[in-house]
Protein backbone atom coordinates (compact mmCIF):
# COMPACT_ATOMS: atom_id res chain seq x y z
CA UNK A 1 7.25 18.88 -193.02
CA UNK A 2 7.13 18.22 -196.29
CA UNK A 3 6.07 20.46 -199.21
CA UNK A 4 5.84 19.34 -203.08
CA UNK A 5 6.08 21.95 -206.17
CA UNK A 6 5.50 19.81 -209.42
CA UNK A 7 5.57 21.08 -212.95
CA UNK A 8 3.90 18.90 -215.42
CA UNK A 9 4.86 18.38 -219.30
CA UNK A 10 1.86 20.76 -220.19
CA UNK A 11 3.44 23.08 -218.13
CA UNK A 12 0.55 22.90 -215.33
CA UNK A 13 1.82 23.49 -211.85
CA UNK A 14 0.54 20.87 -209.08
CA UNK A 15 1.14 21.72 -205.26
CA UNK A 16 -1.20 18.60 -204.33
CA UNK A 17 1.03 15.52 -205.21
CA UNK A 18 2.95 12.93 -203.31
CA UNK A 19 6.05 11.65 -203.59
CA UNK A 20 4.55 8.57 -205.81
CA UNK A 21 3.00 10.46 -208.20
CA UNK A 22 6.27 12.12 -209.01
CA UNK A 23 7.63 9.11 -210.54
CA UNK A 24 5.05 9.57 -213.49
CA UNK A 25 6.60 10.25 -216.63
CA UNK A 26 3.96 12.88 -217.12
CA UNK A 27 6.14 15.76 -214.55
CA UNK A 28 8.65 17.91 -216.16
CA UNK A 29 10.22 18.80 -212.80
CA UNK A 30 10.00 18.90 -209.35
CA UNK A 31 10.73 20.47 -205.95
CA UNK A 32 10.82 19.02 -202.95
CA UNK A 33 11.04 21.08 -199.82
CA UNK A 34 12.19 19.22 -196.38
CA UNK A 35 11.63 21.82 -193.62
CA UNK A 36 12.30 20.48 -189.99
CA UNK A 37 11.41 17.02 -190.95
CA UNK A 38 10.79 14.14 -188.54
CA UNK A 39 12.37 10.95 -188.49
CA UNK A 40 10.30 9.42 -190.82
CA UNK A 41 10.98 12.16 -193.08
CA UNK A 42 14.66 12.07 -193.24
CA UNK A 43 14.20 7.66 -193.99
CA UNK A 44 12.48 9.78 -197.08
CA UNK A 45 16.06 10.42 -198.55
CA UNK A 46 16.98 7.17 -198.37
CA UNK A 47 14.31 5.09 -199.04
CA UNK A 48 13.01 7.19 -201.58
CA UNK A 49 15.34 9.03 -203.24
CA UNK A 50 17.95 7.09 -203.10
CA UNK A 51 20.55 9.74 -202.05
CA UNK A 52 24.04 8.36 -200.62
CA UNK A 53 24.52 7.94 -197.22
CA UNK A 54 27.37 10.35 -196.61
CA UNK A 55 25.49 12.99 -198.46
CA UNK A 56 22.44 12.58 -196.08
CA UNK A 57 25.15 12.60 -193.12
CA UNK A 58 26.10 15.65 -194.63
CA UNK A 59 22.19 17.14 -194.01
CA UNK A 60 22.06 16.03 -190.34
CA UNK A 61 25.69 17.99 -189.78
CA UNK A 62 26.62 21.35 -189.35
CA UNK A 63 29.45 21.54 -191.71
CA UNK A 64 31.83 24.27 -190.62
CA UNK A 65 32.26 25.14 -194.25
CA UNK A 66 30.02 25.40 -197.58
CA UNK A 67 30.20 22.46 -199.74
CA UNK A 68 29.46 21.39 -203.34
CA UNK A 69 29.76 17.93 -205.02
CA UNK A 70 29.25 17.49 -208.77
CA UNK A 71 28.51 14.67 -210.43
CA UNK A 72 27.05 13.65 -213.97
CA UNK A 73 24.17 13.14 -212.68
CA UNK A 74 23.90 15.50 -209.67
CA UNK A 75 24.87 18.34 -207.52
CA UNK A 76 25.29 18.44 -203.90
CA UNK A 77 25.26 21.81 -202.42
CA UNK A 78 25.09 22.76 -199.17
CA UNK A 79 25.12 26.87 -198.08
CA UNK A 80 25.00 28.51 -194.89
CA UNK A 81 22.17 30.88 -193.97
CA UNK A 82 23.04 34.01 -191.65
CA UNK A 83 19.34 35.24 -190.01
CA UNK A 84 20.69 37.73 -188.07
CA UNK A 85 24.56 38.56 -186.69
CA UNK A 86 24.11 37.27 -183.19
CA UNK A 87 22.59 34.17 -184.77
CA UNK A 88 24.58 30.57 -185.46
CA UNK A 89 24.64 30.11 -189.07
CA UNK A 90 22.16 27.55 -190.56
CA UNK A 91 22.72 25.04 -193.57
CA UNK A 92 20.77 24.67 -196.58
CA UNK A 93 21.00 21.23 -198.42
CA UNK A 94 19.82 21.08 -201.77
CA UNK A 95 20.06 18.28 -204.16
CA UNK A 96 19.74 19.25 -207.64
CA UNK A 97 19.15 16.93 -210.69
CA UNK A 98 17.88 16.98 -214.42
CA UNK A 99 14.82 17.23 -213.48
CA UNK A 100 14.67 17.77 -209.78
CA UNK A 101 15.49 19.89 -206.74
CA UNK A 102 15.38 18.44 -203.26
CA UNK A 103 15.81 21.21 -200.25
CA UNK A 104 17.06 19.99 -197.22
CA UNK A 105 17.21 22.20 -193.73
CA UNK A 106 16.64 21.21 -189.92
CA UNK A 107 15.44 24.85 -189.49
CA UNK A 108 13.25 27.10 -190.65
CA UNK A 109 14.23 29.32 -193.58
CA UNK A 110 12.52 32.48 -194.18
CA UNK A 111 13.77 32.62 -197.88
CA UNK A 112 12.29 29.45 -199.01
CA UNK A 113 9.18 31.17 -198.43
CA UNK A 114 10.11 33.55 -200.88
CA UNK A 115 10.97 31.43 -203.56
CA UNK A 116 8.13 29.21 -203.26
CA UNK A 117 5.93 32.04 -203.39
CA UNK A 118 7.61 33.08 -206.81
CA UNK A 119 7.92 29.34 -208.21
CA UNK A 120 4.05 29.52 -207.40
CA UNK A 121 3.71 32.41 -209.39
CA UNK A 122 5.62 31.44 -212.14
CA UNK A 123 6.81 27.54 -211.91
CA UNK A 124 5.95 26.48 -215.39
CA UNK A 125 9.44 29.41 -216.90
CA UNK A 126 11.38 27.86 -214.26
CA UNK A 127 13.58 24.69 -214.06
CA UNK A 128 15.64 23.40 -211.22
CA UNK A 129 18.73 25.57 -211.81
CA UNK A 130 16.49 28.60 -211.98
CA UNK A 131 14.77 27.70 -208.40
CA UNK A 132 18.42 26.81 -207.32
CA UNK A 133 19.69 30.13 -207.97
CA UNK A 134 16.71 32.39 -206.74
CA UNK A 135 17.76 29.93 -203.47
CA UNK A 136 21.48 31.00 -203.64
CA UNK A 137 20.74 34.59 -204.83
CA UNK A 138 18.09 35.11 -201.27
CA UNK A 139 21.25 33.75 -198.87
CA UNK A 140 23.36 35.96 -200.89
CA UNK A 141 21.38 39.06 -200.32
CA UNK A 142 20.70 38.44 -196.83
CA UNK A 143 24.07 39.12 -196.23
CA UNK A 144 23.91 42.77 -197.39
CA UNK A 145 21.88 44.59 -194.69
CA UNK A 146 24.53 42.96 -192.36
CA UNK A 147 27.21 44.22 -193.97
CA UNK A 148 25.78 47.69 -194.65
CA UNK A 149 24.86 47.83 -190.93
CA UNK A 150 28.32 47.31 -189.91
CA UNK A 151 29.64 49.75 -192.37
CA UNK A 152 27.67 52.39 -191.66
CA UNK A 153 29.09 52.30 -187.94
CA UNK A 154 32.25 51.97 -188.69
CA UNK A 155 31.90 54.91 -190.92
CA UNK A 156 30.25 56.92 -188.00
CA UNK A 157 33.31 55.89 -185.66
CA UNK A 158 35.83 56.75 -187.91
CA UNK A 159 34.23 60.54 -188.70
CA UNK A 160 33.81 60.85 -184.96
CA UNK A 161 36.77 60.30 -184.31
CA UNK A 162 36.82 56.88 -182.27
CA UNK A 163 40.11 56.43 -181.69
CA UNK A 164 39.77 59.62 -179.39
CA UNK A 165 36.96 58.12 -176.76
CA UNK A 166 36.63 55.90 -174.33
CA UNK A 167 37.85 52.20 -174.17
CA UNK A 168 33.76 51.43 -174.63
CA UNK A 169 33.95 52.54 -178.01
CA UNK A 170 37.29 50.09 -178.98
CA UNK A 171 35.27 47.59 -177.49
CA UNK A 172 32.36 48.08 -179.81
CA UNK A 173 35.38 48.17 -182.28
CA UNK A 174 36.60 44.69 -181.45
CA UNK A 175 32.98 43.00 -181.38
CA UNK A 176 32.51 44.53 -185.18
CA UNK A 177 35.23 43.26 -186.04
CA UNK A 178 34.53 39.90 -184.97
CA UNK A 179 31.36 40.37 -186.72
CA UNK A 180 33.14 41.05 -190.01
CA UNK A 181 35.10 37.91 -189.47
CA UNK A 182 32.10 35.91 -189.16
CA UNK A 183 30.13 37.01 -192.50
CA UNK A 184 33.80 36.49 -193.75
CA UNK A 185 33.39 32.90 -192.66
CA UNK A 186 29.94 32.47 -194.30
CA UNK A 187 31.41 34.44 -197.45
CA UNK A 188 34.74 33.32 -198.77
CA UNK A 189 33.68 29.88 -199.35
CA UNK A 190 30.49 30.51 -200.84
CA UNK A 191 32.47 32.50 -203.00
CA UNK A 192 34.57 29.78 -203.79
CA UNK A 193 32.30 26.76 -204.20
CA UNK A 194 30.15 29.48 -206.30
CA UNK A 195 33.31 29.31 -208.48
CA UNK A 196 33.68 25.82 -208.62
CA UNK A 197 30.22 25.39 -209.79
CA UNK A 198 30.80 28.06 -213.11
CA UNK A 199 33.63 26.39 -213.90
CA UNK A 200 32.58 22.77 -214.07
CA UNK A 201 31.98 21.12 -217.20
CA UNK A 202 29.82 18.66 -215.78
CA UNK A 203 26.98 21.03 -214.82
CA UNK A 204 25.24 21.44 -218.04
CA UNK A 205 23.59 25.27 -217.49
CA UNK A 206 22.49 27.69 -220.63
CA UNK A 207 24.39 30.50 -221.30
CA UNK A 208 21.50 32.78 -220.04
CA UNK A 209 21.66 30.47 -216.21
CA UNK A 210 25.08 30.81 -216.44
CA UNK A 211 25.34 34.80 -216.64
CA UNK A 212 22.58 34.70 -213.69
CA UNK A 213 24.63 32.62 -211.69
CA UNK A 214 28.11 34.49 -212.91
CA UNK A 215 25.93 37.64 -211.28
CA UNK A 216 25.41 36.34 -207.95
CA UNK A 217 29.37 35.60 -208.08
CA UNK A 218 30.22 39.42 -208.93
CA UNK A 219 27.98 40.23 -205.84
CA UNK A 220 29.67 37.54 -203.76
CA UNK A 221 32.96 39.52 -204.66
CA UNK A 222 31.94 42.80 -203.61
CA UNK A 223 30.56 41.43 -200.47
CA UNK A 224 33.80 40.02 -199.69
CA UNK A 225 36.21 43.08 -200.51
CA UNK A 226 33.75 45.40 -198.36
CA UNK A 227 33.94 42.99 -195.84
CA UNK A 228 37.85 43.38 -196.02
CA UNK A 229 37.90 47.36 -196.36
CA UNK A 230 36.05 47.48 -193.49
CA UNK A 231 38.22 44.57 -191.39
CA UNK A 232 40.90 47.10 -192.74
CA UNK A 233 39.13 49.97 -191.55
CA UNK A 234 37.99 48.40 -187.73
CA UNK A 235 42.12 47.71 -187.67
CA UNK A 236 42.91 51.10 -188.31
CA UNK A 237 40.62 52.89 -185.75
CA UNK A 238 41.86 50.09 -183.06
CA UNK A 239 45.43 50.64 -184.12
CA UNK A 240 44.68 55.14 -184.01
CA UNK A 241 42.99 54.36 -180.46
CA UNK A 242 46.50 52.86 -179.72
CA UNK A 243 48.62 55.53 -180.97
CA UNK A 244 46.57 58.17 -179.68
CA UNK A 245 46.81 56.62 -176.31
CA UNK A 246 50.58 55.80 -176.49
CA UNK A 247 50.63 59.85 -177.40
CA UNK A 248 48.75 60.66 -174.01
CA UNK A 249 50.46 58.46 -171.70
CA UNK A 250 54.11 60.21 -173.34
CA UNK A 251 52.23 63.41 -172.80
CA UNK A 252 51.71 62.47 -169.12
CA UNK A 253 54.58 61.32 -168.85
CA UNK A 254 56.82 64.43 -170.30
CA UNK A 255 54.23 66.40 -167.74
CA UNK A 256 55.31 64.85 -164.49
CA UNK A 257 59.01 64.65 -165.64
CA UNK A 258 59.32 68.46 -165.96
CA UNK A 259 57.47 69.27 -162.64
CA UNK A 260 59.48 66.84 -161.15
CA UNK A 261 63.19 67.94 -162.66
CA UNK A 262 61.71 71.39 -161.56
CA UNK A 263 61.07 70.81 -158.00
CA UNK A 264 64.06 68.72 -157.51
CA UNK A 265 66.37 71.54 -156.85
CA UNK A 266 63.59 73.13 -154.97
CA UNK A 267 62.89 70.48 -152.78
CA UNK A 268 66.77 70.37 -152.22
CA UNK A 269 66.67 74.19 -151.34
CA UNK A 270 64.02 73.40 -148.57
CA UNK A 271 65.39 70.50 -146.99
CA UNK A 272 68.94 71.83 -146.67
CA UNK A 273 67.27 75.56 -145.10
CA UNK A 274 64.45 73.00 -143.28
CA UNK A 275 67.21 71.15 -141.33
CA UNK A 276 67.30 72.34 -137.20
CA UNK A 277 70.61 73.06 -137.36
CA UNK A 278 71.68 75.90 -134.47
CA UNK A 279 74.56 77.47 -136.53
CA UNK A 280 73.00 78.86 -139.79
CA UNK A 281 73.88 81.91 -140.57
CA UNK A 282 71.23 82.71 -143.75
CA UNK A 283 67.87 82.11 -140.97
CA UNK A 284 69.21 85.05 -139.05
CA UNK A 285 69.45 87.34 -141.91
CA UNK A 286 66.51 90.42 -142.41
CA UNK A 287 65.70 89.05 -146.21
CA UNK A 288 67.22 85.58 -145.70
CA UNK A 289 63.63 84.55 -146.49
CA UNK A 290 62.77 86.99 -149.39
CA UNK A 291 66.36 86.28 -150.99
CA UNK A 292 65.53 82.21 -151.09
CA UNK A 293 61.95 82.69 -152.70
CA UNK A 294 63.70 84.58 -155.43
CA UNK A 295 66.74 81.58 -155.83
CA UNK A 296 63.63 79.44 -156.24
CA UNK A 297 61.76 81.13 -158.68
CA UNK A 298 64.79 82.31 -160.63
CA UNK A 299 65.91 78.14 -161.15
CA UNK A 300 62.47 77.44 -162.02
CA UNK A 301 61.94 80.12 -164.37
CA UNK A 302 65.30 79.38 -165.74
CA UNK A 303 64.31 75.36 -166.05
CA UNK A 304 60.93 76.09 -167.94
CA UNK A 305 62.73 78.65 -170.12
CA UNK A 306 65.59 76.05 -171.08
CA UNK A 307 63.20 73.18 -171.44
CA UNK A 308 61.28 75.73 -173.88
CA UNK A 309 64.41 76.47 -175.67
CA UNK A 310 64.86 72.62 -176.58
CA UNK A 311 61.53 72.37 -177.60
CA UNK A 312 60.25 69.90 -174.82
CA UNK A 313 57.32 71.81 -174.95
CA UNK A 314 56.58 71.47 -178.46
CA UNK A 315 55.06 67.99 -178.41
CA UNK A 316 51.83 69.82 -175.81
């Protein structure tokens, strides 16, 4: 589907054109929005526009990574859209020129909504680069509720004390993680084609559209070192959970080894007085009984209080 924003010299803003009538020398600028066109519709960007065949390549991909190309005469950006965390991310094309902006996406985009409701609104202040960075500036803050989401519970596991639970928890540990590694995916390179683009002498931007853009790049930062505090954070409950369990299983450990050094002299005590041997002098005794239950107690007592006296009991 197609949808056409023109802005007129007058500054009169038509939403009824086709693509002919934005030849006329009469339009100012234009938008063109291609939202999960048909065939005939992507021949549009070839045929009509005249874009290069590797670019529109580019628009029927999913490129693993964001991209920009800058030329004298026009920028090629593509940006990936996050809906939701257990979503695939989606790419935006956009094709920005002196005087136009072509949107490209195989999917639908809730934030071009949005900004077509505002360039309605308000078209005849804007230009391309300001539609092209409400655009950028909607992906960018979609990312935030994502973020602050998984924040917030790794906050929550970290003043509960995660590390201390169940191996549920470290599981729910892991998949934020992996979370944080995928808006890390989406993030870095905006961040750094976001660079590229303030830095390039061929895009010709006022100083005002520059400090706008310069502003989504300071929140594009922040994004990214949250996202790494917390990556830092998720480590550092998963690597407590570890310790914490290494500590228990010692514990365990320690516990079994004393009751077992205890008993062994015990269990030596019994088998040597539990053998059927005729000839034993101590069975026939009056207290022969009474006399080994104190030998017993008195090694065990003595055991525990030695073991107390080097401090093996310290670590409890």
């Amino acid at each position: 589907m197609l949808k056409i924003i023109a802005v007129d010299k007058s500054g009169k803003l038509h939403t009824d054109l086709v693509l002919e009538d934005l030849k006329s020398s009469n339009i100012a600028w234009y938008w063109v929005d291609f939202s999960t066109p048909k065939k005939e519709e992507i021949e549009l960007l070839s045929t009509f526009f005249k874009f290069h065949e590797l670019l529109i390549e580019d628009c029927l991909t999913l490129l693993k990574r964001p991209k920009i190309e800058i030329t004298r005469q026009q920028i090629f950006l593509v940006s990936h859209v996050l809906k939701n965390i257990d979503a695939d991310y989606e790419t935006l094309n956009m094709f920005i020129g002196h005087n136009y902006i072509v949107t490209f996406h195989l999917s639908h985009i809730q934030y071009i909504s949005r900004v077509v409701s505002k360039v309605l609104r308000h078209g005849k202040e804007y230009t391309p680069l300001h539609v092209v960075h409400m655009l950028i500036s909607e992906i960018v803050e979609g990312y935030q509720p994502l973020i602050s989401k998984i924040e917030n519970r790794l906050d929550e596991l970290e003043e509960n004390d995660a590390h201390t639970k169940g191996s549920k928890i470290m599981d729910e540990v892991f998949d934020l993680r992996s979370d944080l590694l995928k808006l890390r995916r989406g993030l870095m390179p905006m961040r750094e084609l976001l660079h590229r683009f303030l830095v390039s002498r061929r895009v010709e931007m006022t100083e005002n559209d520059r400090k706008y853009f310069h502003d989504i790049y300071d929140d594009l930062v922040q994004q990214t070192e949250i996202i790494e505090a917390n990556r830092e954070l998720a480590s550092d409950i998963r690597e407590n959970y570890m310790t914490y369990n290494s500590f228990r299983s010692n514990n365990i450990m320690m516990t079994l080894t004393v009751i077992s050094t205890i008993f062994l002299p015990l269990t030596f005590l019994a088998g040597v007085y539990g053998m059927n041997f005729t000839n034993m002098p101590e069975l026939h005794t009056t207290y022969g009984y009474y006399i080994l239950w104190i030998v017993m107690i008195s090694i065990a007592g003595g055991m525990l209080w030695y073991f107390k006296k080097k401090g093996w009991f310290d670590i409890f």
